[in-house]
N, C-alpha and C. Protein backbone atom coordinates (compact mmCIF):
# COMPACT_ATOMS: atom_id res chain seq x y z
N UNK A 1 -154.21 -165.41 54.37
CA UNK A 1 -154.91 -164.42 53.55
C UNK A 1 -156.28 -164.96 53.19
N UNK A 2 -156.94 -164.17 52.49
CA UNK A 2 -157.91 -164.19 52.39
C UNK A 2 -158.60 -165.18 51.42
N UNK A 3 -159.57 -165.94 50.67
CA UNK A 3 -160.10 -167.08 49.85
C UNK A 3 -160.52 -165.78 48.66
N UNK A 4 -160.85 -164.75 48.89
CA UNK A 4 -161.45 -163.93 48.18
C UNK A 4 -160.18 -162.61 47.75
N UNK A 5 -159.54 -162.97 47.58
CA UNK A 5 -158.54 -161.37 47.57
C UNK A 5 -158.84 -160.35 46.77
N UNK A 6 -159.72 -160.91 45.70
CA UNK A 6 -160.29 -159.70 45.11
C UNK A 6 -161.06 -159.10 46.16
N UNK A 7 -162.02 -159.52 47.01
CA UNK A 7 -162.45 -158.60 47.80
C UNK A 7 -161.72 -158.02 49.08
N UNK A 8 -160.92 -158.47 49.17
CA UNK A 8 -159.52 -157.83 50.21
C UNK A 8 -158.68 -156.88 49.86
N UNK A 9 -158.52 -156.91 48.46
CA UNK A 9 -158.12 -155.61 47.97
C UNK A 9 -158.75 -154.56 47.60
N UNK A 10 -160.29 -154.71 47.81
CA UNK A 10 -161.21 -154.02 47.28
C UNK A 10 -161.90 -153.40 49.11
N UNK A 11 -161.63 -154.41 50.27
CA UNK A 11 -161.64 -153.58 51.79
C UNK A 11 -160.35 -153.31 51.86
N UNK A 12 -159.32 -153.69 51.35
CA UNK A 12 -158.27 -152.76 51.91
C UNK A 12 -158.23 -151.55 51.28
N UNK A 13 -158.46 -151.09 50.28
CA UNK A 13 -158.60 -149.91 49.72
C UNK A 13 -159.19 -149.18 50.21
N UNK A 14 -160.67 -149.41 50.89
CA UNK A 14 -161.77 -149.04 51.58
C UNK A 14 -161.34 -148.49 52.81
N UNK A 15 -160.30 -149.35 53.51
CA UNK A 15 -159.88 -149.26 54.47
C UNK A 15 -158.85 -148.21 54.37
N UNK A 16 -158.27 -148.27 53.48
CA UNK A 16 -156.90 -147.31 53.24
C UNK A 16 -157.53 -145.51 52.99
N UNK A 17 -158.83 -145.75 52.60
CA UNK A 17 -159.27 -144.27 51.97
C UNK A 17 -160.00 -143.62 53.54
N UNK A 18 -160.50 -145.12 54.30
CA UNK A 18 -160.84 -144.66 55.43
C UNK A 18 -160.19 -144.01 56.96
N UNK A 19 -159.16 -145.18 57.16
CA UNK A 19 -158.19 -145.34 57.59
C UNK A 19 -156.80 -144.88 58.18
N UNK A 20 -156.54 -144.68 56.53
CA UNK A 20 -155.33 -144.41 56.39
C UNK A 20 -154.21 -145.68 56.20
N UNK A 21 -155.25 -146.93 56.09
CA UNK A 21 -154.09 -148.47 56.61
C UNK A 21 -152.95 -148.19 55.53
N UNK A 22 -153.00 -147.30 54.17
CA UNK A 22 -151.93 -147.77 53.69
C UNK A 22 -150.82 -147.79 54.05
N UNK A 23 -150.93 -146.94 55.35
CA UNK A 23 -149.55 -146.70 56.50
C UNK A 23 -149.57 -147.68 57.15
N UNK A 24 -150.53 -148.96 57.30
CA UNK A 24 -150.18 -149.88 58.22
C UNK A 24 -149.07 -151.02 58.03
N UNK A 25 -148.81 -151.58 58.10
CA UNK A 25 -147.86 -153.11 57.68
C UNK A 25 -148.87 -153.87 57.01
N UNK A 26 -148.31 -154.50 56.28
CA UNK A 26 -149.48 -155.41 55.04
C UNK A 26 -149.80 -156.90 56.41
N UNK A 27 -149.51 -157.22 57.04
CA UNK A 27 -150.33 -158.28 58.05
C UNK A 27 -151.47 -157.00 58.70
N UNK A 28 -151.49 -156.13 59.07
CA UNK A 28 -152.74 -155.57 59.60
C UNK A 28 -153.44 -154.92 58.41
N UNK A 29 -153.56 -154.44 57.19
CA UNK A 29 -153.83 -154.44 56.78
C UNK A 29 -155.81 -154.90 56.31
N UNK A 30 -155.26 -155.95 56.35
CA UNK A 30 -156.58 -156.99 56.24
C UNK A 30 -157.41 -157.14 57.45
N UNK A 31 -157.20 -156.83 58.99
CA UNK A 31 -157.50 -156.03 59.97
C UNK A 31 -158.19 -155.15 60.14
N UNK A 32 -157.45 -153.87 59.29
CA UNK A 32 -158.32 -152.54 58.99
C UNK A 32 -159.39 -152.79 58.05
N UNK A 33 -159.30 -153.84 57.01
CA UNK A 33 -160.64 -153.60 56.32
C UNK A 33 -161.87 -154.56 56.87
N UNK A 34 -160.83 -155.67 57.76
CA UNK A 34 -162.59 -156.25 58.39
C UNK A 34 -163.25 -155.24 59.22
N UNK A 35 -162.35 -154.59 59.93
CA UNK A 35 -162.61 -153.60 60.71
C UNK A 35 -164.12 -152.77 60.14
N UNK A 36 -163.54 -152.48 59.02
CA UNK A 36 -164.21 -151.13 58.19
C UNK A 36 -165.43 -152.00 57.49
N UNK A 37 -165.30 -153.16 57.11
CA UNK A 37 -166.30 -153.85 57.07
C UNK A 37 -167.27 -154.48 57.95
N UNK A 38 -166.96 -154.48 59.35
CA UNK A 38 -167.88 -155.07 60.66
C UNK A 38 -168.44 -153.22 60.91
N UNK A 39 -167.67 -152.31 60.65
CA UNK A 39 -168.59 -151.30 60.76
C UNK A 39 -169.89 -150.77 60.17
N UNK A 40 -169.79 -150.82 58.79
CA UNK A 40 -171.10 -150.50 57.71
C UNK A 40 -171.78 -151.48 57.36
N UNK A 41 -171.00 -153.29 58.45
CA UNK A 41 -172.78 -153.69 58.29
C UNK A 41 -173.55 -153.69 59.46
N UNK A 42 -172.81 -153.27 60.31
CA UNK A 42 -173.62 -152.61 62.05
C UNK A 42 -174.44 -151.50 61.71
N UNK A 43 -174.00 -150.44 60.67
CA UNK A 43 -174.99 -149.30 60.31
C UNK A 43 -176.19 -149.91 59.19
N UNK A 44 -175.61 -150.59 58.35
CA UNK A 44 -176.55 -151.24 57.46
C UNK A 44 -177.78 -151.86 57.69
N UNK A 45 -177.91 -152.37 58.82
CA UNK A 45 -179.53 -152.41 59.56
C UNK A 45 -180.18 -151.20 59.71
N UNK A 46 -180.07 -150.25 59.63
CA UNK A 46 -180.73 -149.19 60.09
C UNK A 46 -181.01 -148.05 58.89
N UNK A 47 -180.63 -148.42 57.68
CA UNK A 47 -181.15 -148.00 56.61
C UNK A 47 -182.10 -148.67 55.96
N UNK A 48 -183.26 -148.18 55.74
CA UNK A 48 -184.39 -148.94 55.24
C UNK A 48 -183.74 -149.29 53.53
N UNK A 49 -184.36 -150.72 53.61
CA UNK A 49 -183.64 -150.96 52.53
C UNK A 49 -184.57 -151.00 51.53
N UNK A 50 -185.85 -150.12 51.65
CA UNK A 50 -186.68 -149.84 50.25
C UNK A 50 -188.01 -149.14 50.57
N UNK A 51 -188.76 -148.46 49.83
CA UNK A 51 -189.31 -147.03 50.46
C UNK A 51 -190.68 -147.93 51.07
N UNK A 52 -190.66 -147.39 52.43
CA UNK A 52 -191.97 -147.81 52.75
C UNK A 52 -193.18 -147.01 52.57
N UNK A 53 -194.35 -147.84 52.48
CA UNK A 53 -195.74 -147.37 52.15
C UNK A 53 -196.35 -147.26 53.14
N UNK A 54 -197.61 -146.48 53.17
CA UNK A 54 -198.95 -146.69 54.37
C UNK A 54 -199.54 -147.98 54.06
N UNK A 55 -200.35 -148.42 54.76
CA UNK A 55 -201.20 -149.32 54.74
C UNK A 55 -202.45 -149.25 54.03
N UNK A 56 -203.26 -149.77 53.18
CA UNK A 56 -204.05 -149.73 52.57
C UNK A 56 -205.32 -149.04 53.50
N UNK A 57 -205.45 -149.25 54.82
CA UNK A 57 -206.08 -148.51 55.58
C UNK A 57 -205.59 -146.60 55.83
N UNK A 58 -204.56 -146.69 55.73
CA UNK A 58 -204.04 -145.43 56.03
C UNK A 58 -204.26 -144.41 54.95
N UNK A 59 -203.82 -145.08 53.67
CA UNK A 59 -204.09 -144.81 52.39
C UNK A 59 -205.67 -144.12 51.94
N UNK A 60 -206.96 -145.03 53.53
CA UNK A 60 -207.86 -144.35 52.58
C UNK A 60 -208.53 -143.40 53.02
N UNK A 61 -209.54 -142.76 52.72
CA UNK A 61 -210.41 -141.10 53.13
C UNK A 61 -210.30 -140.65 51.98
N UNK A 62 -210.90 -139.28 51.78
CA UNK A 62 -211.25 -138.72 53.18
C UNK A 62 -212.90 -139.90 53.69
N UNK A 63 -212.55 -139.44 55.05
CA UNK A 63 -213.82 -140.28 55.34
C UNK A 63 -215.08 -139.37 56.27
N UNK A 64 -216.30 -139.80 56.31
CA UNK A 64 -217.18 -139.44 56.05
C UNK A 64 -217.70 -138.95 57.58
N UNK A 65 -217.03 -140.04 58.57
CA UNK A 65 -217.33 -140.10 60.05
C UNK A 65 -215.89 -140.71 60.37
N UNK A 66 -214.58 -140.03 61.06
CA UNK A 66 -213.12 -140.97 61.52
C UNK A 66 -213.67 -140.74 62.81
N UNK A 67 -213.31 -141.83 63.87
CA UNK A 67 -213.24 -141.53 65.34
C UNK A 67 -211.42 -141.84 65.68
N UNK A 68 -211.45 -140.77 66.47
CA UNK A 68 -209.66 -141.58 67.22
C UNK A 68 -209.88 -141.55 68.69
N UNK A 69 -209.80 -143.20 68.90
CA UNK A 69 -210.58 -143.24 69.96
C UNK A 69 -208.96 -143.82 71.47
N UNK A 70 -210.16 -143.10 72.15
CA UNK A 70 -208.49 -143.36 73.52
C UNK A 70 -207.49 -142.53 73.52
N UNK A 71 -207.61 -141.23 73.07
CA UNK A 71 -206.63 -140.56 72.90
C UNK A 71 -206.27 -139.71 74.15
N UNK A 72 -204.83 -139.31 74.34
CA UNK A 72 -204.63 -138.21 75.14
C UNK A 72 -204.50 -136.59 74.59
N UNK A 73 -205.19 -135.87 74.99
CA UNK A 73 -205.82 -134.64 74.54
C UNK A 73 -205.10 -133.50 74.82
N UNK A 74 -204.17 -132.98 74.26
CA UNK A 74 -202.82 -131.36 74.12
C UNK A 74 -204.25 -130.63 73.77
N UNK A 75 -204.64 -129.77 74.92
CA UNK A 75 -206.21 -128.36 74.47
C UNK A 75 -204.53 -127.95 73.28
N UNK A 76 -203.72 -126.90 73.51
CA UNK A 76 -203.24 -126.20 73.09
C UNK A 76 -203.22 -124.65 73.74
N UNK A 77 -204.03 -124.65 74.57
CA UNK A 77 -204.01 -123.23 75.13
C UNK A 77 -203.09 -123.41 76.52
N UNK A 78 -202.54 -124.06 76.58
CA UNK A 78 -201.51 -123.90 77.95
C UNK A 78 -201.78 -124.97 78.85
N UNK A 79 -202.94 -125.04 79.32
CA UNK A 79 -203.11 -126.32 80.28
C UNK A 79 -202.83 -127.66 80.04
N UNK A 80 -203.15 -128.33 80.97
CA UNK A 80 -202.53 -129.83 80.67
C UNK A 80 -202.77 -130.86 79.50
N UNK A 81 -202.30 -131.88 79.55
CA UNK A 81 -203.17 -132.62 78.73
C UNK A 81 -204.21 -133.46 79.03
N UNK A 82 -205.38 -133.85 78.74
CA UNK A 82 -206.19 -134.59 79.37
C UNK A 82 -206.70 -136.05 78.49
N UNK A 83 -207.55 -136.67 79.37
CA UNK A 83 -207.90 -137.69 78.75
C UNK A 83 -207.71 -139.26 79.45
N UNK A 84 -208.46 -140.03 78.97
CA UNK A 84 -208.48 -140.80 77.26
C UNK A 84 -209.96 -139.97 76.86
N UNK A 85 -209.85 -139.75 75.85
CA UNK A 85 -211.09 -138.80 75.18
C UNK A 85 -210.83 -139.36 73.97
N UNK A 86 -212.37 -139.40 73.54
CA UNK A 86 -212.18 -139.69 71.40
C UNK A 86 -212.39 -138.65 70.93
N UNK A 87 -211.89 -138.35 69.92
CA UNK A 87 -212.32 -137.56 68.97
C UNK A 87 -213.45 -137.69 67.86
N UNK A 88 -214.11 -137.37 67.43
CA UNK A 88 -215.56 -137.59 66.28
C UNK A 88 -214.83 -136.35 65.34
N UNK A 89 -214.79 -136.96 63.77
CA UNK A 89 -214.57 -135.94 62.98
C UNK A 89 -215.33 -136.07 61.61
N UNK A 90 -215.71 -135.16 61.71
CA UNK A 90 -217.11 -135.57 60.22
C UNK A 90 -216.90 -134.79 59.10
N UNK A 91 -216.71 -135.19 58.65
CA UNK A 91 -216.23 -134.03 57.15
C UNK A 91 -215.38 -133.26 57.26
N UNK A 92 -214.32 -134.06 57.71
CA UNK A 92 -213.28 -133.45 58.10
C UNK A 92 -213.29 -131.76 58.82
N UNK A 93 -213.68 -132.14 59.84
CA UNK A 93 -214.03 -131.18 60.97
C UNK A 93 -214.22 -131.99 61.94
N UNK A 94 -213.62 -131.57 63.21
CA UNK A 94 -213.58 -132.22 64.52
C UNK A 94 -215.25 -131.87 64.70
N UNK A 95 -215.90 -132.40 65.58
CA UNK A 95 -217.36 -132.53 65.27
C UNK A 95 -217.31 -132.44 66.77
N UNK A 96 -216.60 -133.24 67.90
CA UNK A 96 -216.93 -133.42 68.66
C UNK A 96 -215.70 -134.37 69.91
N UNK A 97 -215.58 -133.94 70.91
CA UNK A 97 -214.15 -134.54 71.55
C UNK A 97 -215.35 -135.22 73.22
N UNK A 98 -215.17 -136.17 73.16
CA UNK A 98 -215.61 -136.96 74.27
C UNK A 98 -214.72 -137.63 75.47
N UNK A 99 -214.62 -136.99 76.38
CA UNK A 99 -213.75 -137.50 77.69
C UNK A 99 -214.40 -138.76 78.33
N UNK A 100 -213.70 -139.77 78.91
CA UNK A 100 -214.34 -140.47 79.56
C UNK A 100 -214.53 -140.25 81.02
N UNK A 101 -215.18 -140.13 81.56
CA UNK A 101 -215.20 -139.68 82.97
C UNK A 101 -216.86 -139.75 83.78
N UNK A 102 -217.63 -140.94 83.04
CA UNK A 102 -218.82 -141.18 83.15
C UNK A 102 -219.82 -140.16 83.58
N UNK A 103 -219.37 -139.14 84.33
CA UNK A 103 -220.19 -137.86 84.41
C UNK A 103 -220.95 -136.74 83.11
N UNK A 104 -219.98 -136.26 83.05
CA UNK A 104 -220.12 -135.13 81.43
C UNK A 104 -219.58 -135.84 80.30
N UNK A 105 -219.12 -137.06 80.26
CA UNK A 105 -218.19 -137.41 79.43
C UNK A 105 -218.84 -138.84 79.05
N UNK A 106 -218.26 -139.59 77.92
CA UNK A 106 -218.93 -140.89 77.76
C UNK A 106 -218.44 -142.37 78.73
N UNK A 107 -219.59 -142.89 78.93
CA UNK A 107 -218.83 -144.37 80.29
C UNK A 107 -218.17 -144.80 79.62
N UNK A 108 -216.99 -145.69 80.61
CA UNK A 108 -216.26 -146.22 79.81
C UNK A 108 -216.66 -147.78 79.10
N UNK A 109 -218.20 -148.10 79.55
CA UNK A 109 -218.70 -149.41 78.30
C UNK A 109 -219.95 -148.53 77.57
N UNK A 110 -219.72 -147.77 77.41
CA UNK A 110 -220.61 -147.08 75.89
C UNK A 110 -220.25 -147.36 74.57
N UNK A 111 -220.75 -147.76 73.92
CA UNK A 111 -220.63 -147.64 72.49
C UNK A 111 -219.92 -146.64 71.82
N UNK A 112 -219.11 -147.03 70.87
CA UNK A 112 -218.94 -145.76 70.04
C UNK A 112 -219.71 -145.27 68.96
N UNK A 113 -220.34 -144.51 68.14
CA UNK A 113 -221.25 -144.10 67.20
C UNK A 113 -220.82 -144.99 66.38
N UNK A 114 -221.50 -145.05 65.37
CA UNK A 114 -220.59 -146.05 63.99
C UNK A 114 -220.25 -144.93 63.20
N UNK A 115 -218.75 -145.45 62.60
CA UNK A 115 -217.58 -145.13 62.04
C UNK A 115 -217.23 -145.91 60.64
N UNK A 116 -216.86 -144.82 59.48
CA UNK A 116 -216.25 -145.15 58.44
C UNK A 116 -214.67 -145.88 58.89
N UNK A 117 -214.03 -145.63 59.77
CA UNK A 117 -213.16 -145.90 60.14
C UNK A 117 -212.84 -145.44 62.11
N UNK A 118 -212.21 -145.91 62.75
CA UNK A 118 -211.58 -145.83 64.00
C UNK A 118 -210.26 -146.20 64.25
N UNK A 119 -209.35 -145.35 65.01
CA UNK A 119 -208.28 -145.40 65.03
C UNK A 119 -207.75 -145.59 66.37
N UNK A 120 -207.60 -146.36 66.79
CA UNK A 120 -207.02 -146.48 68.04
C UNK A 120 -206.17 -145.87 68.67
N UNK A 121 -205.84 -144.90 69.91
CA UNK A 121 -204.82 -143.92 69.89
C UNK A 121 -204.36 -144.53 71.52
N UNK A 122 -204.23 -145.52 71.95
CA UNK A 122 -204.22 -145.67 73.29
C UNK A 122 -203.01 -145.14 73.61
N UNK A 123 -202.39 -144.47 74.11
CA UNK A 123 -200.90 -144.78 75.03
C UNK A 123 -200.06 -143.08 73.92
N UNK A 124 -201.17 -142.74 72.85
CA UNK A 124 -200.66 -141.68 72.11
C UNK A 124 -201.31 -140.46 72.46
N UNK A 125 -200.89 -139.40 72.20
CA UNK A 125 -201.12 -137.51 72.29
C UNK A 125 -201.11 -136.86 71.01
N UNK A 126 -202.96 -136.16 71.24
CA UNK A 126 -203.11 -135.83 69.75
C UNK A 126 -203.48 -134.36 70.57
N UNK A 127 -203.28 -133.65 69.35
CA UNK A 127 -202.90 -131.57 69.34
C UNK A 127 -204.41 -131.40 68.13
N UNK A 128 -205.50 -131.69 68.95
CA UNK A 128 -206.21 -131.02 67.53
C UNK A 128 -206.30 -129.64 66.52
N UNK A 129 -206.40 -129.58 65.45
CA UNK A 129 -206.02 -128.34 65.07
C UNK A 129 -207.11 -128.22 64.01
C-alpha cells in the first residue's frame, strides 16, 4: 500500500466516482486511481496555468506609421493569395501594400520607410480589411 493513504483514499474515491472501482477488488483498487491520476496529469500540461499577457510591444499603439513586413496577401475578392508584400499603415489606415517583385513592386534590398514599429509576418497570411 501506499506511504500516503490519505492520498489513496482520496484517488480511490476519485477513481471510484470516475470509474466505478468501487466494484473493483480492494488490490486493484489503488490501480484505478493511479490510473486516474497518470491521466489528469497528461491533460494538466495543456492548461495554461495562469492568464497570459501581450508583450509590452504588442501592448503598444495606436501607432503613427506600423509596417507588416513579408507578408502573404488574402486580396479578399476571390483570387489568390499573393506575395511577400508589406503593408504601410498610417493612422490606422492601410496607406499602402508593396509586393516584392523588383518591377512595380519594391527590390528585395530596399529599405523599408522608417517605422514607429515593424512586424515581421514571414511564413504568415494577412486579410486586410
Amino acid at each position: 500500500m501506499s506511504r500516503h493513504p490519505m492520498l489513496m483514499r482520496a484517488f480511490s474515491s476519485l477513481a471510484s466516482a470516475t470509474l466505478g472501482a468501487s466494484r473493483l477488488p480492494a488490490e486493484h483498487q489503488a490501480t484505478a486511481a493511479a490510473t486516474v491520476l497518470t491521466a489528469v496529469s497528461m491533460l494538466l500540461p495543456s492548461v495554461p496555468l495562469c492568464a497570459q499577457t501581450p508583450s509590452d510591444a504588442a501592448r503598444g499603439g495606436p501607432y503613427g506609421r506600423l509596417i507588416v513586413q513579408n507578408a502573404m496577401i488574402i486580396p479578399g475578392h476571390g483570387g489568390p493569395a499573393y506575395g511577400p508584400a508589406d503593408i504601410i499603415i498610417e493612422g490606422g489606415t492601410i496607406a499602402q501594400i508593396i509586393s516584392y517583385n523588383g518591377v512595380t513592386g519594391r527590390p528585395a534590398n530596399a529599405a523599408l520607410p522608417p517605422a514607429e514599429r515593424t512586424i515581421d509576418a514571414t511564413g504568415m497570411y494577412v486579410m486586410p480589411a
